[in-house]
C-alpha atoms as a PDB file:
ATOM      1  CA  UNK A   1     -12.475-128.482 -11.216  1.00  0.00           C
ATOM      2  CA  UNK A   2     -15.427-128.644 -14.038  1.00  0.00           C
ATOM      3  CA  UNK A   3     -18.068-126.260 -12.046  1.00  0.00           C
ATOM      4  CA  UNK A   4     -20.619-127.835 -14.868  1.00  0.00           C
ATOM      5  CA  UNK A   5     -24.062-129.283 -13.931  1.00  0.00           C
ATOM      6  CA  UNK A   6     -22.296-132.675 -15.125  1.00  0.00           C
ATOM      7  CA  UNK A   7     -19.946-132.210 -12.142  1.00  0.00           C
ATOM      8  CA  UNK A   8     -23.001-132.103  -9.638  1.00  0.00           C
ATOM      9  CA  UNK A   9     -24.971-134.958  -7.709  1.00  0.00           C
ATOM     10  CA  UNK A  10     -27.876-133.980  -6.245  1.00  0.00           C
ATOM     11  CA  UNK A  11     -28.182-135.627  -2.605  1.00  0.00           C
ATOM     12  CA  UNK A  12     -31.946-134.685  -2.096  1.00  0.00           C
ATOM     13  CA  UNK A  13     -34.638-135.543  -4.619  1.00  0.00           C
ATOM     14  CA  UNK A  14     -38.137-137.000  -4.662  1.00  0.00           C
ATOM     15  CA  UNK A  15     -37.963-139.430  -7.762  1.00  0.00           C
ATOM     16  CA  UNK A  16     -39.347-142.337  -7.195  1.00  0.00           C
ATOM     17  CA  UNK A  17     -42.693-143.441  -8.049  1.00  0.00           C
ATOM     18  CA  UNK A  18     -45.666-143.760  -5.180  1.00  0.00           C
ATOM     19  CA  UNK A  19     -43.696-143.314  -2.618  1.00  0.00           C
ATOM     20  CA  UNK A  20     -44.661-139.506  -0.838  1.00  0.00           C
ATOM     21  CA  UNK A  21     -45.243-136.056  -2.604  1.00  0.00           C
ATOM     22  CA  UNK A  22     -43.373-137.038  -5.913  1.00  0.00           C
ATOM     23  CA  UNK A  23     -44.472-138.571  -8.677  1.00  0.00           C
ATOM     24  CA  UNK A  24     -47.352-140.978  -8.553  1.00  0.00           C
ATOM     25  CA  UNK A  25     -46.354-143.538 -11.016  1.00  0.00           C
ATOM     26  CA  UNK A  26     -43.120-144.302 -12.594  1.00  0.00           C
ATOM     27  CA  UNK A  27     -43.758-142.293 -16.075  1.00  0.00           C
ATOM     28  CA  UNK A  28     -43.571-139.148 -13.610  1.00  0.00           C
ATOM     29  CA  UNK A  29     -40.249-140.105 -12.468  1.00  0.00           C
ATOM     30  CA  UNK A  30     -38.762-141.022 -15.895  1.00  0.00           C
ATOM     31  CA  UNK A  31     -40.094-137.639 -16.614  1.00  0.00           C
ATOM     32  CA  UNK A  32     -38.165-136.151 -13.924  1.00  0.00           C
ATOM     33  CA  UNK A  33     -35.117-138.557 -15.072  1.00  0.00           C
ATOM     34  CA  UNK A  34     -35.408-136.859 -18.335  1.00  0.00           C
ATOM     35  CA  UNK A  35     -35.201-133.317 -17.016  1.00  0.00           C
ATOM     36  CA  UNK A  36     -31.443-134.324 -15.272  1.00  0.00           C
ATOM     37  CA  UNK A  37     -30.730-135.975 -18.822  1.00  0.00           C
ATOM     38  CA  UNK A  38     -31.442-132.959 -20.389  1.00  0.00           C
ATOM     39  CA  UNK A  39     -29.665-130.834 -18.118  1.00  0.00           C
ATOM     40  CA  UNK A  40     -26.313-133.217 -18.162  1.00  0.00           C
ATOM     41  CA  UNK A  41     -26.859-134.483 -14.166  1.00  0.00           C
ATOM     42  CA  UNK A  42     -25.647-137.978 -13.887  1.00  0.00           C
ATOM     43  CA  UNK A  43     -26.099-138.781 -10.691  1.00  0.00           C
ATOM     44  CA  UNK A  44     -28.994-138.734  -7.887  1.00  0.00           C
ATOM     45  CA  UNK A  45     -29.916-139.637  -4.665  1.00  0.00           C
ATOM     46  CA  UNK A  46     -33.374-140.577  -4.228  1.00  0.00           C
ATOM     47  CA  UNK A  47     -34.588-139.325  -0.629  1.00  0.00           C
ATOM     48  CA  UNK A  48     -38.228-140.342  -0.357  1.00  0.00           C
ATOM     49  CA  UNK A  49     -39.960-138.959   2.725  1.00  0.00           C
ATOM     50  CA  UNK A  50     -39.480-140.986   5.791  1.00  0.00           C
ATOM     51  CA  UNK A  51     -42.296-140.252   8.612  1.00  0.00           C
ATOM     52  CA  UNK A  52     -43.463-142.640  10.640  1.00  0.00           C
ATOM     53  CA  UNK A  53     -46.866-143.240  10.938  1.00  0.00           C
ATOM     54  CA  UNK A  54     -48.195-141.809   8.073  1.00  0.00           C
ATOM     55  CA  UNK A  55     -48.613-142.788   4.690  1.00  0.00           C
ATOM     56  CA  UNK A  56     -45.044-141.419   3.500  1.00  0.00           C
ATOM     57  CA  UNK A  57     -43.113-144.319   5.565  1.00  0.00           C
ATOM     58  CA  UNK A  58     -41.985-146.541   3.059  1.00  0.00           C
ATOM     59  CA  UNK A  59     -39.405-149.521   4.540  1.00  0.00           C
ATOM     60  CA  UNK A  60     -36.067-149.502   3.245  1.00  0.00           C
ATOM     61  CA  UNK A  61     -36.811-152.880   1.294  1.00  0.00           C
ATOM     62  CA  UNK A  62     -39.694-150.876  -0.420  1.00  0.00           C
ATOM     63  CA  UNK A  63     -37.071-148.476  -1.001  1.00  0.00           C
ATOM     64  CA  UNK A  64     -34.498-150.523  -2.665  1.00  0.00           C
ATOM     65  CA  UNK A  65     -36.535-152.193  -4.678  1.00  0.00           C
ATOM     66  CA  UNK A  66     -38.438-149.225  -6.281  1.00  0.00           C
ATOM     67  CA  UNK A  67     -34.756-148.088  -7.004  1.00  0.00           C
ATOM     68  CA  UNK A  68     -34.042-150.789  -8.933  1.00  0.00           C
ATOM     69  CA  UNK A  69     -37.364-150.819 -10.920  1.00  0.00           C
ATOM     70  CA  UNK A  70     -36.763-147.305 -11.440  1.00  0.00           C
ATOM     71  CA  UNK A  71     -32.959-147.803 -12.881  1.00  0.00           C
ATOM     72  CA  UNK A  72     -33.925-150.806 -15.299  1.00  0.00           C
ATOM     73  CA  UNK A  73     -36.504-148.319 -16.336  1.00  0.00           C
ATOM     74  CA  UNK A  74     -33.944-145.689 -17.338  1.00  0.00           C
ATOM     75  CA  UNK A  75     -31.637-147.714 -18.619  1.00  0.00           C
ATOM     76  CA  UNK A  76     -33.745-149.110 -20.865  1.00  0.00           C
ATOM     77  CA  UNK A  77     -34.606-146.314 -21.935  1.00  0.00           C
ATOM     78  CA  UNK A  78     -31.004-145.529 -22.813  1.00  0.00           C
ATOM     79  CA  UNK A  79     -30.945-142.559 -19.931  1.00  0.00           C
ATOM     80  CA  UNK A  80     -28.047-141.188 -18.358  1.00  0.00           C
ATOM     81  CA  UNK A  81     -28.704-141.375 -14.622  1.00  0.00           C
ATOM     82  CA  UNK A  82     -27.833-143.807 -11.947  1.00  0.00           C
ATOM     83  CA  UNK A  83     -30.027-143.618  -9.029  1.00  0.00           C
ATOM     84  CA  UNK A  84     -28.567-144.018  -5.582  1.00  0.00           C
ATOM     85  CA  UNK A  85     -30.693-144.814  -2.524  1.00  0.00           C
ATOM     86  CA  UNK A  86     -31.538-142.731   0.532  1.00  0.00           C
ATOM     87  CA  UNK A  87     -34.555-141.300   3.043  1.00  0.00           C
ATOM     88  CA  UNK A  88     -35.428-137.689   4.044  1.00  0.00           C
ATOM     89  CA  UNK A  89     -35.871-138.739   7.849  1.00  0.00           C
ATOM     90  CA  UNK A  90     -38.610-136.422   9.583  1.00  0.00           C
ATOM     91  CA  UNK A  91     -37.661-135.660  12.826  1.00  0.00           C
ATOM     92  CA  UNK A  92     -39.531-137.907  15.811  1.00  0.00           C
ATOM     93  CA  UNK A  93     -39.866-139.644  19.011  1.00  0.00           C
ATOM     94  CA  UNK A  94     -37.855-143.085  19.265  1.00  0.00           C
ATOM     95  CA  UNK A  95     -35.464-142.439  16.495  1.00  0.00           C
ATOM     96  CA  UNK A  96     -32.930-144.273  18.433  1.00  0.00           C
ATOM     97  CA  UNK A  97     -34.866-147.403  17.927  1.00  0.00           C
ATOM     98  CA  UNK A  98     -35.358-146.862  13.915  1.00  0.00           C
ATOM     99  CA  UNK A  99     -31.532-145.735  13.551  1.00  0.00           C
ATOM    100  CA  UNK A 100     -30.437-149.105  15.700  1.00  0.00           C
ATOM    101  CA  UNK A 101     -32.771-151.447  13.607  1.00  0.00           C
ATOM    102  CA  UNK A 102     -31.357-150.328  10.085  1.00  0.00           C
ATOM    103  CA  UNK A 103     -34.935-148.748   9.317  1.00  0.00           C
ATOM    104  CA  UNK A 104     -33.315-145.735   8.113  1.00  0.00           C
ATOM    105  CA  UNK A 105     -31.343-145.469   4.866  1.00  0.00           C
ATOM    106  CA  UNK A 106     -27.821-143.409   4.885  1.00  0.00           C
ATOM    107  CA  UNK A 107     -27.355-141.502   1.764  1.00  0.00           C
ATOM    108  CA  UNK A 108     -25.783-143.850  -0.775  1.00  0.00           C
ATOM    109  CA  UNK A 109     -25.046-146.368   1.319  1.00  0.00           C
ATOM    110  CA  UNK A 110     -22.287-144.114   2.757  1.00  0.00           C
ATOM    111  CA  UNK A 111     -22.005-143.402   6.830  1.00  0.00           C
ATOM    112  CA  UNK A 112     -24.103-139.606   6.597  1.00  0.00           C
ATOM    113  CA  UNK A 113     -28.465-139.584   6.721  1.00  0.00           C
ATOM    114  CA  UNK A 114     -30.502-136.917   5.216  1.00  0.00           C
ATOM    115  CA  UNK A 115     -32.685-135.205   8.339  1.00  0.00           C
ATOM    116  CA  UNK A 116     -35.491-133.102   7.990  1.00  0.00           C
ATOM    117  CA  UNK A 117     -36.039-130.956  10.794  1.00  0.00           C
ATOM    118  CA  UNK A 118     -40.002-130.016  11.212  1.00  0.00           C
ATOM    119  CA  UNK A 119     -40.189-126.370   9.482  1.00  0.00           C
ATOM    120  CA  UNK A 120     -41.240-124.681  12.971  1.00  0.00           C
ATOM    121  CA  UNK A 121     -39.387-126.482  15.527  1.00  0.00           C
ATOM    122  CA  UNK A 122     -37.637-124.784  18.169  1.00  0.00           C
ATOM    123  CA  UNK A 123     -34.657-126.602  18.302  1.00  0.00           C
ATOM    124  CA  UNK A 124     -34.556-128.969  20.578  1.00  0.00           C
ATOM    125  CA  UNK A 125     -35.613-131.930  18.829  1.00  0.00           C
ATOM    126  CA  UNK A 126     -33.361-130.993  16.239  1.00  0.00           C
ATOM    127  CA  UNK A 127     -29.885-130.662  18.291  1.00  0.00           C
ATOM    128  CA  UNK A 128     -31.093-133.985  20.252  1.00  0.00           C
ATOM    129  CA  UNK A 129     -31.116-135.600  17.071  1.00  0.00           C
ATOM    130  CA  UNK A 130     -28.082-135.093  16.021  1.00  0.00           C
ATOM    131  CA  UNK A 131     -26.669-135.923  19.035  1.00  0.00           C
ATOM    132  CA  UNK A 132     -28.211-138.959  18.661  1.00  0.00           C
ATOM    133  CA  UNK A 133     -26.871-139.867  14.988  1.00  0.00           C
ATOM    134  CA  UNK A 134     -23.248-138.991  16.743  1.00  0.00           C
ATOM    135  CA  UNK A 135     -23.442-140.916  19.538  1.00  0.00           C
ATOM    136  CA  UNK A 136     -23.809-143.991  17.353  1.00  0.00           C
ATOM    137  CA  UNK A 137     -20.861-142.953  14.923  1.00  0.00           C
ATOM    138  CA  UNK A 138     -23.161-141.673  12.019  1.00  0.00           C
ATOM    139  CA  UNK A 139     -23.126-138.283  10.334  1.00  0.00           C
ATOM    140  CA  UNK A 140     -25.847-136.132  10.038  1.00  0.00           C
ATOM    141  CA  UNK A 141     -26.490-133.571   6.973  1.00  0.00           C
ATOM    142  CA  UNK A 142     -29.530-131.203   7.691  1.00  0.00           C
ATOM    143  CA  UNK A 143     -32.051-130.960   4.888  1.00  0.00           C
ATOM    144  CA  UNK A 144     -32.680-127.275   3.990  1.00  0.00           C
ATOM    145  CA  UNK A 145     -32.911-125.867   7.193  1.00  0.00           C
ATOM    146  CA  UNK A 146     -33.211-122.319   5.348  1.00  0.00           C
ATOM    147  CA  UNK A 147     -36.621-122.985   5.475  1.00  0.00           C
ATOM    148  CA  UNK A 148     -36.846-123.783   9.129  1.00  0.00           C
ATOM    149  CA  UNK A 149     -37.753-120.831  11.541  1.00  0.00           C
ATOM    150  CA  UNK A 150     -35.476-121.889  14.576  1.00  0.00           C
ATOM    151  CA  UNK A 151     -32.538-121.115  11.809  1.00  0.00           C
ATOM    152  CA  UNK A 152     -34.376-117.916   9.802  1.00  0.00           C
ATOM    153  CA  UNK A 153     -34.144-116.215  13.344  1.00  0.00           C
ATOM    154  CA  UNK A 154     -31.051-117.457  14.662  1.00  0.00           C
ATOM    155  CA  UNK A 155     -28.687-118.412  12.078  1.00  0.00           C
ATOM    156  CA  UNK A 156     -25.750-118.376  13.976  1.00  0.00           C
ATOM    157  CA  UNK A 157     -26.770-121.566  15.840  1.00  0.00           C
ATOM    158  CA  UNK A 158     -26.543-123.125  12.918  1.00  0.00           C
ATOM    159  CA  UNK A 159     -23.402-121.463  11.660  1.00  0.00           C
ATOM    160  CA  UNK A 160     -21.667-123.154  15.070  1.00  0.00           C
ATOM    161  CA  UNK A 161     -23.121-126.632  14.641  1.00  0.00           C
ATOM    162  CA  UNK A 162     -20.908-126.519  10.945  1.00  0.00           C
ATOM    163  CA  UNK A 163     -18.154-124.849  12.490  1.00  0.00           C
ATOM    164  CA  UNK A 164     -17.707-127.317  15.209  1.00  0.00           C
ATOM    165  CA  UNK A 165     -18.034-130.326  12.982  1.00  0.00           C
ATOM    166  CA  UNK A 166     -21.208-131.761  14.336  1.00  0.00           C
ATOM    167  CA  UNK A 167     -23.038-131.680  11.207  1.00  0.00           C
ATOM    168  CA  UNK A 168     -23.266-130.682   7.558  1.00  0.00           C
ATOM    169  CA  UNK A 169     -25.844-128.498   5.674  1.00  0.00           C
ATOM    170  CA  UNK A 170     -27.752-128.933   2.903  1.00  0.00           C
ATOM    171  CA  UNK A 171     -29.361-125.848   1.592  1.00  0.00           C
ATOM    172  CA  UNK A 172     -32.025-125.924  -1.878  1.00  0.00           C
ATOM    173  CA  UNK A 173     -31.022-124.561  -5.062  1.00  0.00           C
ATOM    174  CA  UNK A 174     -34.488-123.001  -5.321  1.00  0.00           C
ATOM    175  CA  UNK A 175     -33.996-121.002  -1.836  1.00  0.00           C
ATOM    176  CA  UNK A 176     -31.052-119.337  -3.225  1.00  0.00           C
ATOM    177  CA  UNK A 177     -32.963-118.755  -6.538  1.00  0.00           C
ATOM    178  CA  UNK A 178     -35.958-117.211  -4.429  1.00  0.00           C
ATOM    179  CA  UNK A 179     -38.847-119.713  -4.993  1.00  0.00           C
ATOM    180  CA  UNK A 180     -39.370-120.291  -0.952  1.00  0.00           C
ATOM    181  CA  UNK A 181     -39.729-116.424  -0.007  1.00  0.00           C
ATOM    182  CA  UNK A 182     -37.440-113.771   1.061  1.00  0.00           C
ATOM    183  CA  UNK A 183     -36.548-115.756   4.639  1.00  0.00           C
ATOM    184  CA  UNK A 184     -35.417-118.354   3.356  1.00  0.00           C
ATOM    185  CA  UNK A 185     -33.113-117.079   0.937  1.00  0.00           C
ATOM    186  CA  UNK A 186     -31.915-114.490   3.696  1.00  0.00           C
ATOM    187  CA  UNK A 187     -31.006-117.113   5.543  1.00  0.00           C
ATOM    188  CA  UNK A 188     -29.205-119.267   2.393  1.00  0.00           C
ATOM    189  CA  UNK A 189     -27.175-116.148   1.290  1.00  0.00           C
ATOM    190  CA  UNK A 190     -26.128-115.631   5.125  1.00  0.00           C
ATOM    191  CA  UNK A 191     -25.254-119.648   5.264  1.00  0.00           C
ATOM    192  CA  UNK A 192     -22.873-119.321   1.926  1.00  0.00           C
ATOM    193  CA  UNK A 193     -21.681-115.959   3.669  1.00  0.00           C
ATOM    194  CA  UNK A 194     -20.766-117.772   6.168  1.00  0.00           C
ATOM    195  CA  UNK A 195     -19.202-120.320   4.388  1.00  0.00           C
ATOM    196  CA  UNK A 196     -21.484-123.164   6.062  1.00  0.00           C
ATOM    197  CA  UNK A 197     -23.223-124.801   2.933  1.00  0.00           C
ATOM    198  CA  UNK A 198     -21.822-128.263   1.990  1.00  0.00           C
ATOM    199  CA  UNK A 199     -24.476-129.098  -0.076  1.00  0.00           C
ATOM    200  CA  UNK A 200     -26.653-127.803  -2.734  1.00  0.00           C
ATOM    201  CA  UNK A 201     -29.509-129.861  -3.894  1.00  0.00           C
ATOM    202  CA  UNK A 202     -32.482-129.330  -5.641  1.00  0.00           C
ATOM    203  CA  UNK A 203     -35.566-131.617  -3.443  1.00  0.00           C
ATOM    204  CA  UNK A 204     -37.528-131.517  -6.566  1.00  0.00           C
ATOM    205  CA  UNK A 205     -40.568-133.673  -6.638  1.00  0.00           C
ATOM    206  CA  UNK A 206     -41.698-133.921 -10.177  1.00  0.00           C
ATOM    207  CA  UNK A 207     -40.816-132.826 -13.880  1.00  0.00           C
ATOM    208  CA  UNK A 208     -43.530-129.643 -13.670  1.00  0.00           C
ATOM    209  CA  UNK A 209     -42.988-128.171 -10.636  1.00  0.00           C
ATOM    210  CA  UNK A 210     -40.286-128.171  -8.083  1.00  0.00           C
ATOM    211  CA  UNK A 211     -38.004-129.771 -11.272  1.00  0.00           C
ATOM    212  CA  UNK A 212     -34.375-130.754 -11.290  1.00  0.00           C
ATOM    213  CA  UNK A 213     -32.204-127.424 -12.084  1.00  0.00           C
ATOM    214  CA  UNK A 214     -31.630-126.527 -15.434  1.00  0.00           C
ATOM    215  CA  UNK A 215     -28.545-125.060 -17.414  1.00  0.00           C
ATOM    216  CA  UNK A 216     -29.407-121.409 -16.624  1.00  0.00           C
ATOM    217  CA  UNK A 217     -30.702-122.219 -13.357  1.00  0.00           C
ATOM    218  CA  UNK A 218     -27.252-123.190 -12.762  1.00  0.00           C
ATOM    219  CA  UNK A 219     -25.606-120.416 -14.236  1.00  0.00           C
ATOM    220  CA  UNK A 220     -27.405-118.418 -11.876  1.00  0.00           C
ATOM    221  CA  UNK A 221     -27.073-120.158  -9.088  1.00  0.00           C
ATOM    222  CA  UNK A 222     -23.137-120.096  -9.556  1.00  0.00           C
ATOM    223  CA  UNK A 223     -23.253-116.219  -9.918  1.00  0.00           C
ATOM    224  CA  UNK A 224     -24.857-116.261  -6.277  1.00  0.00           C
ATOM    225  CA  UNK A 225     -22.872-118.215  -4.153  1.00  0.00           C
ATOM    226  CA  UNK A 226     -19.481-118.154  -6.496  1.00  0.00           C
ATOM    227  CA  UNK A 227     -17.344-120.983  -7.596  1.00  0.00           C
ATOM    228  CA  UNK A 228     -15.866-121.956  -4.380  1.00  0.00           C
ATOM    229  CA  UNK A 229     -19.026-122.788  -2.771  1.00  0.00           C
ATOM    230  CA  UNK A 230     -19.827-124.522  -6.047  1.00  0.00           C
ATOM    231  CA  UNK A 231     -16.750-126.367  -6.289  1.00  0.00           C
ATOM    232  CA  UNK A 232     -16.938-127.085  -2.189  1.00  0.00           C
ATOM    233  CA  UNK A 233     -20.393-128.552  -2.733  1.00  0.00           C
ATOM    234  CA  UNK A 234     -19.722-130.549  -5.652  1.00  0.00           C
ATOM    235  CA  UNK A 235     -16.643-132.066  -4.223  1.00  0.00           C
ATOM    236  CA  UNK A 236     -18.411-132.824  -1.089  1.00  0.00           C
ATOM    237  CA  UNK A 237     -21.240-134.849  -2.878  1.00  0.00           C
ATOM    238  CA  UNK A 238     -19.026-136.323  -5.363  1.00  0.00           C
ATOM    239  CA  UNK A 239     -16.806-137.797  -2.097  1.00  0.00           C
ATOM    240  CA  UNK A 240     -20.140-138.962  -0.542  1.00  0.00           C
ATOM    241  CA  UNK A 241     -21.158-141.141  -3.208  1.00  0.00           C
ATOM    242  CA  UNK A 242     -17.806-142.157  -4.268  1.00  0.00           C
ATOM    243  CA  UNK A 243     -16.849-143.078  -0.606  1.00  0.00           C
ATOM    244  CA  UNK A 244     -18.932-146.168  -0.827  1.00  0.00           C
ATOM    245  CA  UNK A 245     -17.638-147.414  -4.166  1.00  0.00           C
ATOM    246  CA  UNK A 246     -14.160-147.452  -2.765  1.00  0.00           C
ATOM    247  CA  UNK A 247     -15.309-149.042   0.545  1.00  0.00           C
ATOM    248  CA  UNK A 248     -17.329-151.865  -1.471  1.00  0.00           C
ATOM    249  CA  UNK A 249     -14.921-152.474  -4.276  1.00  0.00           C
ATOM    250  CA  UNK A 250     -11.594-153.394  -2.071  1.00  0.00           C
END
């Protein structure tokens, strides 16, 4: 398999415009559309924050149509990106009721949801959560929980959540590169030890800062983990968005 950056989909991103900590306004996500252009990335999923009751709660209508403004924007523009939609869903009380409504947006359309577990939680919330998704036949992938304490302390929990098939990880390219401190990319390099990664992504959030990976980002990136952890994530994100083109197109 082509272990190129044009071989990789990145399943967590903060593109679109005026929606949480990205960009404001939709020049700073065509600027952020150009950095994936420039790199050779073809394919996103925008994950816009999802918390209720603040101002980063955008409904899934919102969502989808801010997608679509977004790719008429690009292609217009004559970019090389197609834009799939999704949520980064904070962790709360009465998920149940926001999972059984349709208030939360899978990843691609596709049967898994991005969850963001708070950054010093202590676990519970967390394991009830995916419990939850289960229960109700969905599949859960865990947002960089590198970053999280719970997992920095004991990353063996997490290592038997993968192991026993109750949910998948996604880990950020910019932990294993060292931009969120030494814990965090402790705890990535023990994850891809461990062989528990089944997603890289980058969660950028704007063309400046936090920015899509570039060429010898990647490079990098692939000396770190090594090409089957490369080619296992890429094949893993590739399936996710590809799953619901085959389910929609028979």
């Amino acid at each position: 398999m082509d272990l190129s950056l044009s071989r990789f989909v990145d399943i967590h991103c903060h593109l679109l415009p005026a929606c949480d900590d990205g960009p404001a306004n939709l020049d700073g996500s065509l600027a952020m559309v150009r950095c994936y252009a420039e790199a050779g990335i073809r394919e996103a999923i925008a994950t816009p924050h999802h918390i209720p009751g603040s101002a980063w709660s955008a409904p899934a209508e919102a969502i989808m149509e801010k997608i679509t403004l977004l790719q008429q924007a690009v292609d217009a523009q004559h970019l090389d990106l197609k834009i799939h939609p999704g949520m980064e869903i904070a962790l709360h009380r009465n998920m149940d009721t926001g999972l059984d409504t349709g208030r939360f947006l899978p990843l691609a359309a596709s049967n898994s949801y991005l969850l963001e577990p708070d950054f010093h939680s202590m676990g519970d919330e967390i394991f009830g959560a995916i419990d939850l998704f289960r229960a109700r036949g969905r599949e859960v992938i865990l947002a960089h929980p590198e970053r999280v304490r719970i997992f920095q302390e004991y990353p063996g929990r997490l290592v038997e959540l993968v192991r026993q098939g109750k949910l998948l990880v996604q880990v950020n390219i910019g932990s294993l590169l060292g931009n969120f401190g030494a814990a965090s990319r402790e705890t990535a390099l023990k994850l891809a030890r461990e062989n528990a990664i089944g997603y890289l992504a980058s969660d950028a959030h704007a063309a400046e800062r936090r920015r899509p990976p570039s060429g010898a980002q990647w490079e990098k990136l692939c000396e770190i983990v090594g090409k089957e952890t490369i080619r296992s994530c890429t094949g893993n994100a590739d399936q996710l968005v590809r799953a619901n083109v085959q389910t929609t197109t028979r």
